[in-house]
C-alpha atoms as a PDB file:
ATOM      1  CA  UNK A   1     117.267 114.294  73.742  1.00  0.00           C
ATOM      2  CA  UNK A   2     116.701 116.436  76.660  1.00  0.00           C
ATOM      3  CA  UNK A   3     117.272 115.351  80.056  1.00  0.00           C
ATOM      4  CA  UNK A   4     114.207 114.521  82.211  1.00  0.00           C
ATOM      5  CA  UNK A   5     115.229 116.359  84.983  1.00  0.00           C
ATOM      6  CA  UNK A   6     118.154 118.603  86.535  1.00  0.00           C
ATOM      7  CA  UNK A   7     119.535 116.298  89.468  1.00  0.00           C
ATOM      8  CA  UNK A   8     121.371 118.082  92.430  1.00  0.00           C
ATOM      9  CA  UNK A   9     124.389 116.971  93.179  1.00  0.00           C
ATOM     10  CA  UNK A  10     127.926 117.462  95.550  1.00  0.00           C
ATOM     11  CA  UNK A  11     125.872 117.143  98.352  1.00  0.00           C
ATOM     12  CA  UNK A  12     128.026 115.564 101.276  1.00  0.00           C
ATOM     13  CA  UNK A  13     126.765 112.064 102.619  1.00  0.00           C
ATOM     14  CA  UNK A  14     128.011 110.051 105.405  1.00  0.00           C
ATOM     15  CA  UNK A  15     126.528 106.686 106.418  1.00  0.00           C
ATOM     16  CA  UNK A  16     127.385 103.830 108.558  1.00  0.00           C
ATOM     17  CA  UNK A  17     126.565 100.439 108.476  1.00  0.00           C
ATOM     18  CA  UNK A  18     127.420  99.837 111.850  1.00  0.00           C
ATOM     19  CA  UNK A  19     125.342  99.703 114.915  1.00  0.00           C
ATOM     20  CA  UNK A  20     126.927 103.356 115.945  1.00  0.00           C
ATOM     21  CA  UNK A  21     126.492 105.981 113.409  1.00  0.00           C
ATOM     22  CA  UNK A  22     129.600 108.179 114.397  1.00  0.00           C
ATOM     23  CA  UNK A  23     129.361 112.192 113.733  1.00  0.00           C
ATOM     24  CA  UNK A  24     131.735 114.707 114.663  1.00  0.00           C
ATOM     25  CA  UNK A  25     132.129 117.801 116.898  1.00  0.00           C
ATOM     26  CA  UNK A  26     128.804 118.041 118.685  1.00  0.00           C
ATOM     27  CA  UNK A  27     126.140 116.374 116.611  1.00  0.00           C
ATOM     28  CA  UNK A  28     124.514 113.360 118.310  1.00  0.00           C
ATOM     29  CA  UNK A  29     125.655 110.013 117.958  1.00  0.00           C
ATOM     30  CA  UNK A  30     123.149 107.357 118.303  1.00  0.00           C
ATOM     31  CA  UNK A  31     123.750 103.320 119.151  1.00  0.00           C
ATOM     32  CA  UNK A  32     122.279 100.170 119.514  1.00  0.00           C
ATOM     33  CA  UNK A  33     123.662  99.032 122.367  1.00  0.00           C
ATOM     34  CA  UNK A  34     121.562  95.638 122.137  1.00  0.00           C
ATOM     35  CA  UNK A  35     118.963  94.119 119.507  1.00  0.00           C
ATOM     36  CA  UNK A  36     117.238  91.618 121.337  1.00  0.00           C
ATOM     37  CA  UNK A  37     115.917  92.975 123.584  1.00  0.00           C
ATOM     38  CA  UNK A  38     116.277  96.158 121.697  1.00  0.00           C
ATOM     39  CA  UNK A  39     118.434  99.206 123.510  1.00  0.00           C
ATOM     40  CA  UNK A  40     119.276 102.265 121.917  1.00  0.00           C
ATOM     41  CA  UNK A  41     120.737 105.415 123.390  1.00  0.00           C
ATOM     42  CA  UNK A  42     122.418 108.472 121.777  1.00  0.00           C
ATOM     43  CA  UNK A  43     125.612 110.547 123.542  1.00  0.00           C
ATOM     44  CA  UNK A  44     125.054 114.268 123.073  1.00  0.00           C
ATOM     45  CA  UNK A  45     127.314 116.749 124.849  1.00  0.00           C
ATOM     46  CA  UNK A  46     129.231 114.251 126.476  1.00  0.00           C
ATOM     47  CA  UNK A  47     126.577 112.025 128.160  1.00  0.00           C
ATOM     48  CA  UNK A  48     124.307 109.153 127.367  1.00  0.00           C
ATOM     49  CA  UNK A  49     121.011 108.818 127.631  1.00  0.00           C
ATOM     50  CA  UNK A  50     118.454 106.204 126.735  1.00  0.00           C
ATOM     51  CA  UNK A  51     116.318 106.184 123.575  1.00  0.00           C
ATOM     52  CA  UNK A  52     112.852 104.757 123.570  1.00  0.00           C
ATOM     53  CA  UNK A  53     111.006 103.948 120.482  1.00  0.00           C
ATOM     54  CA  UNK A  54     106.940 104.739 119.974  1.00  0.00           C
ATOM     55  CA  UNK A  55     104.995 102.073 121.536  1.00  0.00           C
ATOM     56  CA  UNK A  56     102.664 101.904 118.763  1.00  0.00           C
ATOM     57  CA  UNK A  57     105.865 101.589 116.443  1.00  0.00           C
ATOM     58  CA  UNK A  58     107.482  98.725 118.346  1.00  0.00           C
ATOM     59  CA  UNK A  59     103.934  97.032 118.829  1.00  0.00           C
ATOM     60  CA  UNK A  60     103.896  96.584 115.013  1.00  0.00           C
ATOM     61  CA  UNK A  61     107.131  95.661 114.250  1.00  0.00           C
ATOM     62  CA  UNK A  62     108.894  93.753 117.643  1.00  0.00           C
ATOM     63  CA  UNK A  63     107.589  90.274 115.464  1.00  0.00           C
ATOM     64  CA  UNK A  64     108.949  90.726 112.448  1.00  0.00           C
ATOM     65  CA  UNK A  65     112.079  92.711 112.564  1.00  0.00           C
ATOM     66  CA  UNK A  66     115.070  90.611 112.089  1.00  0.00           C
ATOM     67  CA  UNK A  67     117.966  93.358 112.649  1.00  0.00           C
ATOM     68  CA  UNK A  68     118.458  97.100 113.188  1.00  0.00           C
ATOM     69  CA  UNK A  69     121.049  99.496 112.461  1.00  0.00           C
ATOM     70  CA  UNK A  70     121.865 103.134 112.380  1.00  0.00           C
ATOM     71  CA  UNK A  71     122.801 104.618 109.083  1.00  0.00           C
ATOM     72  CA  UNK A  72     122.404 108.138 108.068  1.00  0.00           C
ATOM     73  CA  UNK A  73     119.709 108.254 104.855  1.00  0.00           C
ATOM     74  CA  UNK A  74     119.731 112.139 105.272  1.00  0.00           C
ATOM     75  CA  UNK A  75     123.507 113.240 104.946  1.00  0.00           C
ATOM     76  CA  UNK A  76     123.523 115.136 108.065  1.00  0.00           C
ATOM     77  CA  UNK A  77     125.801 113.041 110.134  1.00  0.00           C
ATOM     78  CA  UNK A  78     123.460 112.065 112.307  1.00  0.00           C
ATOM     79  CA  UNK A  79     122.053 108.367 112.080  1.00  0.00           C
ATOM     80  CA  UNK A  80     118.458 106.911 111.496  1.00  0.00           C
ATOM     81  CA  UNK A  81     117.264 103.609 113.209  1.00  0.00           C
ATOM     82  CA  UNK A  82     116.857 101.105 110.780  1.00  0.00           C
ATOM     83  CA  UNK A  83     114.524  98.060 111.615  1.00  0.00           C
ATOM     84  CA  UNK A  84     115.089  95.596 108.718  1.00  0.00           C
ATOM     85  CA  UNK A  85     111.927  93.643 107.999  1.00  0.00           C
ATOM     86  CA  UNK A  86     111.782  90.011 107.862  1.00  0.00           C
ATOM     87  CA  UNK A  87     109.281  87.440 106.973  1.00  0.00           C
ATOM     88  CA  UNK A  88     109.941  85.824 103.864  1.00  0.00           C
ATOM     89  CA  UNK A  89     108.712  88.930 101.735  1.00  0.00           C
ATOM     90  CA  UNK A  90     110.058  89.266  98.112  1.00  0.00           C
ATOM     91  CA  UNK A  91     110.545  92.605  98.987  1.00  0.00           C
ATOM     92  CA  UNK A  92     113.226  93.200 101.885  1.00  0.00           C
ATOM     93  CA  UNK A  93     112.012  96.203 103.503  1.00  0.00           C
ATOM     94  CA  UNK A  94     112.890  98.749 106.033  1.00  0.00           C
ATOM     95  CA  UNK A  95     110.891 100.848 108.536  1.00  0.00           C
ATOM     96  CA  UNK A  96     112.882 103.996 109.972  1.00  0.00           C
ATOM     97  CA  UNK A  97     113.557 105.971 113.236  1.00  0.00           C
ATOM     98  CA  UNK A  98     114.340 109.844 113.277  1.00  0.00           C
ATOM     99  CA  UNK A  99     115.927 111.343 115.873  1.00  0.00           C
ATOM    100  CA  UNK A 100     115.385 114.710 117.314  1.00  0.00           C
ATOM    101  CA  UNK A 101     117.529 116.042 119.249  1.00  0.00           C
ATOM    102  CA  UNK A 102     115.150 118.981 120.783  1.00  0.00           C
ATOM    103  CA  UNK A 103     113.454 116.824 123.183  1.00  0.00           C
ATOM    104  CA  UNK A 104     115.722 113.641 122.504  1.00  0.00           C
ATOM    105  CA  UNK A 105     112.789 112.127 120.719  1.00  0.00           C
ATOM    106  CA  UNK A 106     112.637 109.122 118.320  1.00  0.00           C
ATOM    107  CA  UNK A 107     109.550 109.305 115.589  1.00  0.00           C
ATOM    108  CA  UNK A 108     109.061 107.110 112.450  1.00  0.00           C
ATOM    109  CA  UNK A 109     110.335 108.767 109.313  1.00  0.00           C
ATOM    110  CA  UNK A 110     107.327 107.982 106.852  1.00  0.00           C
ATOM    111  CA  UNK A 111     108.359 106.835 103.234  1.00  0.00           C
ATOM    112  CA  UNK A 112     104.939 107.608 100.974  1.00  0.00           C
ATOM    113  CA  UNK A 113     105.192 105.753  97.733  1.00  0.00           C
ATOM    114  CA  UNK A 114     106.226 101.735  98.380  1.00  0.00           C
ATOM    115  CA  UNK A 115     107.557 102.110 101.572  1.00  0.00           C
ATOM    116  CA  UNK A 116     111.621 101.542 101.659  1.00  0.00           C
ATOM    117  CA  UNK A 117     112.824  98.438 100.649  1.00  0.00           C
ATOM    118  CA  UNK A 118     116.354  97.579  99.041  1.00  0.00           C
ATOM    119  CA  UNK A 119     117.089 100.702  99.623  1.00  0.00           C
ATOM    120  CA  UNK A 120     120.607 102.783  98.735  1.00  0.00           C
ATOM    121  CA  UNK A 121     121.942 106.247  98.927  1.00  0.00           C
ATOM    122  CA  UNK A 122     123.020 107.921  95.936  1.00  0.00           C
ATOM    123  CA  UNK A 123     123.905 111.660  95.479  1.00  0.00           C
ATOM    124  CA  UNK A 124     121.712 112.413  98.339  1.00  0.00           C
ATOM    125  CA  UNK A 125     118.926 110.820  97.226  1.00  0.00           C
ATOM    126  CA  UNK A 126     117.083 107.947  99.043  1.00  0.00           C
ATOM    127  CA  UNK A 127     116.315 105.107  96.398  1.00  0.00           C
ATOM    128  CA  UNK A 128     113.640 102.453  97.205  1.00  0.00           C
ATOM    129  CA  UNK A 129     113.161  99.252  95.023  1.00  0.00           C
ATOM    130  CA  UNK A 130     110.855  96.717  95.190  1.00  0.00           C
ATOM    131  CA  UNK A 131     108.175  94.424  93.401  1.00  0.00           C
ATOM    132  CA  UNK A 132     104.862  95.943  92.299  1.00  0.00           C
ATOM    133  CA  UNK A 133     102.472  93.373  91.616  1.00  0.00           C
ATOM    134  CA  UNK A 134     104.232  91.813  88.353  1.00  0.00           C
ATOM    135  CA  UNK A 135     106.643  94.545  87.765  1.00  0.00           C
ATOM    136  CA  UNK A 136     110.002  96.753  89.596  1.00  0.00           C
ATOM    137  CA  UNK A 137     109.620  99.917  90.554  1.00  0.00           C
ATOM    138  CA  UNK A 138     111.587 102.379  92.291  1.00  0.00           C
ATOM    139  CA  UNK A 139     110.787 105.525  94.455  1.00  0.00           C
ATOM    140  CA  UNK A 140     113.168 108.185  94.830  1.00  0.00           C
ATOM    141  CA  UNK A 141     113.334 110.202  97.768  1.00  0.00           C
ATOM    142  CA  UNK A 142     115.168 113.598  99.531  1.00  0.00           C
ATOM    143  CA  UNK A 143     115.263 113.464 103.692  1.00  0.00           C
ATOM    144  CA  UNK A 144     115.274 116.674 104.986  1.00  0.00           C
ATOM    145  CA  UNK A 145     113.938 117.874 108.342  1.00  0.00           C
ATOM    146  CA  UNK A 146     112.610 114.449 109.414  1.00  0.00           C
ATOM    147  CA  UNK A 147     110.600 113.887 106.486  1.00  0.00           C
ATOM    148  CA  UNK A 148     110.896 111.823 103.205  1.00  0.00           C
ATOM    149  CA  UNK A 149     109.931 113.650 100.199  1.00  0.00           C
ATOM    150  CA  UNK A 150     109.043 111.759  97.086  1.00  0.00           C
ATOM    151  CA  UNK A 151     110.844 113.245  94.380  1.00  0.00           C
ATOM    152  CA  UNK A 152     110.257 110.488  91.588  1.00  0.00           C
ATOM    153  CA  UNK A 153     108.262 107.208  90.925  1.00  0.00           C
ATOM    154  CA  UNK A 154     109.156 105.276  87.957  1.00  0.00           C
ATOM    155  CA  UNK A 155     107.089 101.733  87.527  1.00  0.00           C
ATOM    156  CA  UNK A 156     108.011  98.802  84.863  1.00  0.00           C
ATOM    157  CA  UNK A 157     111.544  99.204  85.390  1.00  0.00           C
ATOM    158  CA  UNK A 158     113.875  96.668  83.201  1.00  0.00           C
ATOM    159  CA  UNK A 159     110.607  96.695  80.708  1.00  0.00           C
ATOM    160  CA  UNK A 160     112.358  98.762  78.068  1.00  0.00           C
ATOM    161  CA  UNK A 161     110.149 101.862  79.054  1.00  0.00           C
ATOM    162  CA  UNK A 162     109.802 103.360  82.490  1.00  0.00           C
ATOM    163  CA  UNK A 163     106.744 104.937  83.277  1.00  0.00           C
ATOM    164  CA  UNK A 164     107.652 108.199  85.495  1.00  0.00           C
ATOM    165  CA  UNK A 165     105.599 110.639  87.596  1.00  0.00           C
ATOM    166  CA  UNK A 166     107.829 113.440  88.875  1.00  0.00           C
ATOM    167  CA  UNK A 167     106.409 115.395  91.800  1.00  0.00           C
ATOM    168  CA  UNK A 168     106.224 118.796  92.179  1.00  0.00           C
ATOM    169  CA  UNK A 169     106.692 120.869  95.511  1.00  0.00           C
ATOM    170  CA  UNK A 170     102.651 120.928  95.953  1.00  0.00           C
ATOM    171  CA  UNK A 171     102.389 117.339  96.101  1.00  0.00           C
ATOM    172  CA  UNK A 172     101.330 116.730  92.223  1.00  0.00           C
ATOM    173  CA  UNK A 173     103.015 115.090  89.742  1.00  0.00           C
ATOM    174  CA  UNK A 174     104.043 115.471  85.869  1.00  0.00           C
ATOM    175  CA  UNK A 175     103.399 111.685  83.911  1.00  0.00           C
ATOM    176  CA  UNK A 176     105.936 110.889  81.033  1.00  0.00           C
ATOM    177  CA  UNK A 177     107.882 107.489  79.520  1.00  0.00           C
ATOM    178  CA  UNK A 178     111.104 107.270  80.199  1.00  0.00           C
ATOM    179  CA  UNK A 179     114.646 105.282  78.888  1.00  0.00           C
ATOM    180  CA  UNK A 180     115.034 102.020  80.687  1.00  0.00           C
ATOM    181  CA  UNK A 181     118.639 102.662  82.439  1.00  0.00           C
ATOM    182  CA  UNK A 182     119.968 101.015  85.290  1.00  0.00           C
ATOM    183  CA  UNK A 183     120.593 104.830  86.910  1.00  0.00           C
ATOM    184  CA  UNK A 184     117.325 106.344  87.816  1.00  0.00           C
ATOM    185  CA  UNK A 185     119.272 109.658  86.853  1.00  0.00           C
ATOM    186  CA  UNK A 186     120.102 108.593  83.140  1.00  0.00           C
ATOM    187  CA  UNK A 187     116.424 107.992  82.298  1.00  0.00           C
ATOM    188  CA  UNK A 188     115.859 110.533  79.434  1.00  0.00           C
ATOM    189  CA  UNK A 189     112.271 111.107  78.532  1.00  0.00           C
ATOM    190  CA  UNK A 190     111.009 109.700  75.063  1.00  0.00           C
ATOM    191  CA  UNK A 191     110.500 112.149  72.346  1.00  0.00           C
ATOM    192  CA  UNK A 192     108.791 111.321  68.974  1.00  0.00           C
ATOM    193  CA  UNK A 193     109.030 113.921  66.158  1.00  0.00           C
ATOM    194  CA  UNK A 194     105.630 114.478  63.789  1.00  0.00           C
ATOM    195  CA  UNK A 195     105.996 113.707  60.519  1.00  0.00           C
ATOM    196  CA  UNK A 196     102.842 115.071  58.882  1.00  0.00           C
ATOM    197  CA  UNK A 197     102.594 118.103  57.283  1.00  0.00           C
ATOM    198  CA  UNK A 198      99.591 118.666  60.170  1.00  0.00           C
ATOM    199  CA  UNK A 199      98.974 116.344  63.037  1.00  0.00           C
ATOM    200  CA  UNK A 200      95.737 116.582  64.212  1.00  0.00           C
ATOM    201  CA  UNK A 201      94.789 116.156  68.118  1.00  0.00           C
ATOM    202  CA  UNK A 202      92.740 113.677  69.578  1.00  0.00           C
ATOM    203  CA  UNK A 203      91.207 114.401  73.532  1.00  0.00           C
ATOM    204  CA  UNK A 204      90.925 110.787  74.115  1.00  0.00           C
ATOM    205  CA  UNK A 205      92.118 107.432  72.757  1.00  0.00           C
ATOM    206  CA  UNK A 206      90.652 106.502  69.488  1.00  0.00           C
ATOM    207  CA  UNK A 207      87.912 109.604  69.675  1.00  0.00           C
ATOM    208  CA  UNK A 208      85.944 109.613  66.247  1.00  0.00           C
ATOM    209  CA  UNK A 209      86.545 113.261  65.788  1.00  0.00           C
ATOM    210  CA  UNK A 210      89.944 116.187  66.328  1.00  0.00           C
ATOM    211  CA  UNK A 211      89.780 119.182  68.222  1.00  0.00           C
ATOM    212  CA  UNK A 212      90.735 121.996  65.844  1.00  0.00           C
ATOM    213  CA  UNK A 213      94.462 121.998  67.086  1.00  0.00           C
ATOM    214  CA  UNK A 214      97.127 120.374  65.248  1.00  0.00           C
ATOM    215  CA  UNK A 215     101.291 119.646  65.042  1.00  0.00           C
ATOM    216  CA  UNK A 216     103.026 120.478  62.314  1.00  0.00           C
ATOM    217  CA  UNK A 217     106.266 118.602  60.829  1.00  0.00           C
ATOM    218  CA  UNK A 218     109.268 118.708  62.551  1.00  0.00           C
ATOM    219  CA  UNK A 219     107.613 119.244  66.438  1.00  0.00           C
ATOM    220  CA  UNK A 220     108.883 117.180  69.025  1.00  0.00           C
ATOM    221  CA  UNK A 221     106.681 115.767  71.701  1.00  0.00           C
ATOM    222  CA  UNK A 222     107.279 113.544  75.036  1.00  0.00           C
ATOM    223  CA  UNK A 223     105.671 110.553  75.153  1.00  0.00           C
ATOM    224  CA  UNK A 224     103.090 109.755  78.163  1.00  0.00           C
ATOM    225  CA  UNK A 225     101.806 106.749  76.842  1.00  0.00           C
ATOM    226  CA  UNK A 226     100.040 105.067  74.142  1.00  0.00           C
ATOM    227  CA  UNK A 227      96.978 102.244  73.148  1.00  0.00           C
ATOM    228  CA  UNK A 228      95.548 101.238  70.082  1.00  0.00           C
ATOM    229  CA  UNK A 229      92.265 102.061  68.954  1.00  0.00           C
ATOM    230  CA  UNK A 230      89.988 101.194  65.666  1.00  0.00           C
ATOM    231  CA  UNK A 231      92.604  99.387  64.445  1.00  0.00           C
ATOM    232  CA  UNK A 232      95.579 101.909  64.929  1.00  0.00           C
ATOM    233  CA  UNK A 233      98.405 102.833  67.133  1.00  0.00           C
ATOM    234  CA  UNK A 234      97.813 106.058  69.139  1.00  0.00           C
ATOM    235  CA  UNK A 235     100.590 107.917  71.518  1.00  0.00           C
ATOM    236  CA  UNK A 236      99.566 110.065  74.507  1.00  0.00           C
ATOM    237  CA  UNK A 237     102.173 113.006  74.253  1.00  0.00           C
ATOM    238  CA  UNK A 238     103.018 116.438  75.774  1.00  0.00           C
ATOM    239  CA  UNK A 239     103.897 119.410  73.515  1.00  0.00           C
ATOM    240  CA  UNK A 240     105.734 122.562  75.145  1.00  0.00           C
ATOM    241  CA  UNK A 241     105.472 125.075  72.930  1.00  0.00           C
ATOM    242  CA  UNK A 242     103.969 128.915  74.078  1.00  0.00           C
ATOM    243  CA  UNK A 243     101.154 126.509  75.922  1.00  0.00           C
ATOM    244  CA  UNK A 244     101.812 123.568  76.869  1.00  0.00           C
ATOM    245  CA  UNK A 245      99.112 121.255  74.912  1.00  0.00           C
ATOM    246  CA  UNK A 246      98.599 117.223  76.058  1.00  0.00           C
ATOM    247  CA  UNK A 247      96.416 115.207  73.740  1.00  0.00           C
ATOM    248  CA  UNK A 248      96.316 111.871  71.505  1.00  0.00           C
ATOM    249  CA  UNK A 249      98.091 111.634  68.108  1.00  0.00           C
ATOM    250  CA  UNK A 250      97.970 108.945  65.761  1.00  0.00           C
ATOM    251  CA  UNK A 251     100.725 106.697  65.718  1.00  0.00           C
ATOM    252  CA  UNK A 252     101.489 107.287  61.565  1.00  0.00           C
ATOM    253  CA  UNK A 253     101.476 111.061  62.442  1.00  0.00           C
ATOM    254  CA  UNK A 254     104.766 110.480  63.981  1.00  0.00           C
ATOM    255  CA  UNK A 255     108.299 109.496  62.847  1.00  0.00           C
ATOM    256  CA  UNK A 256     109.381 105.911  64.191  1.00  0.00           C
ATOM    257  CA  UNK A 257     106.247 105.635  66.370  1.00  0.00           C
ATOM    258  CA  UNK A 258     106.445 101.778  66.170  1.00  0.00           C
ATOM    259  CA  UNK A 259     109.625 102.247  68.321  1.00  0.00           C
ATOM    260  CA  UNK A 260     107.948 103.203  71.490  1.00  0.00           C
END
């Protein structure tokens, strides 16, 4: 089964968990010198200056945060602001200062998908987990240039299949099923193999009629989801071939469909 997709990795991270992030040779190093009332400065080139927040920012959070940090999410030795949220939630979730060190600025680094919550740092990825209505989910992230990029979104997780959207530089996404492992990275997409002599393609769940394409025995196809229709099982697949070709099958076209 083919991996879902190539991870980078040996990329260098340093964090603290501390209220001083330290970083070496010249790089800034940013504390919080008091939480309540909140302080934070950074020492750059052998001085210290004072750090102030956005207004707006602090006017949304200065009730609910119960603690703040620095830790850096981005591997670049220098540390974010964390403002851990409080307020009973059932998610425990973060919101996050960037620093710039052009105009000694601080600006909220912006996490798109869930926000961060539970959050941890794993071969330079940022990894957010919390509770989606009745289900887990968990957005992964890359921090570059004081911006979080979503990089995958996987829903249902611990339901024995993930569903995964993996997002492409221009902002759209690829939908598949994926293994339900612990690691976000050892989630391998599942693959069906067609049994038939010829498959016929469906465009739409339980549609009366094929299109004139087909699968023959023996192709393999990743699953995107599935339903049942007029009394049958049907799988929503992907087939890369010379085209790539998305469609319905029906479930007794395929070789241990009733697995998925």
């Amino acid at each position: 089964m083919n991996s879902s997709i190539a991870m980078a990795g040996g990329l260098s991270l340093y964090f603290a968990f501390s209220s001083v992030a330290y970083a070496s040779g010249s790089l800034p190093i940013l504390e919080v010198e008091s939480r309540f009332p909140l302080k934070l400065s950074v020492f750059e080139q052998g001085k210290s200056y004072g750090l102030s927040p956005p207004v707006d920012f602090m006017r949304e959070i200065e009730d609910v945060y119960e603690d703040v940090h620095v830790e850096d999410l981005t591997g670049d030795g220098v540390g974010e602001v964390v403002f851990n949220l409080g307020g009973g939630r059932v998610n425990a979730c973060s919101r996050v200062l960037h620093y710039t060190d052009s105009d000694r600025s601080l600006s909220e680094l912006m996490f798109s998908g869930g926000g961060l919550c539970d959050f941890k740092i794993r071969h330079g990825y940022v990894i957010s987990s919390y509770k989606d209505g009745a289900v887990w989910a968990e957005d992964v992230y890359v921090v570059k240039g004081g911006k979080a990029y979503i990089k995958i979104s996987d829903r249902c997780v611990g339901c024995g299949e993930i569903v995964r959207k993996e997002y492409l530089p221009d902002g759209s996404f690829v939908r598949l099923l994926v293994s339900d492992e612990v690691d976000f990275e050892k989630r391998t997409p599942l693959i069906a193999k067609v049994a038939s002599l010829q498959a016929w393609i469906f465009s739409s769940l339980g549609a009366a009629q094929p299109t004139r394409k087909y699968l023959i025995r023996g192709d393999e196809v990743t699953i995107l989801g599935g339903g049942k229709a007029r009394g049958e099982e049907w799988i929503e697949f992907r087939f890369s071939g010379s085209t790539t070709t998305e469609g319905w099958l029906k479930c007794s076209d395929l070789d241990g469909c009733n697995e998925f």
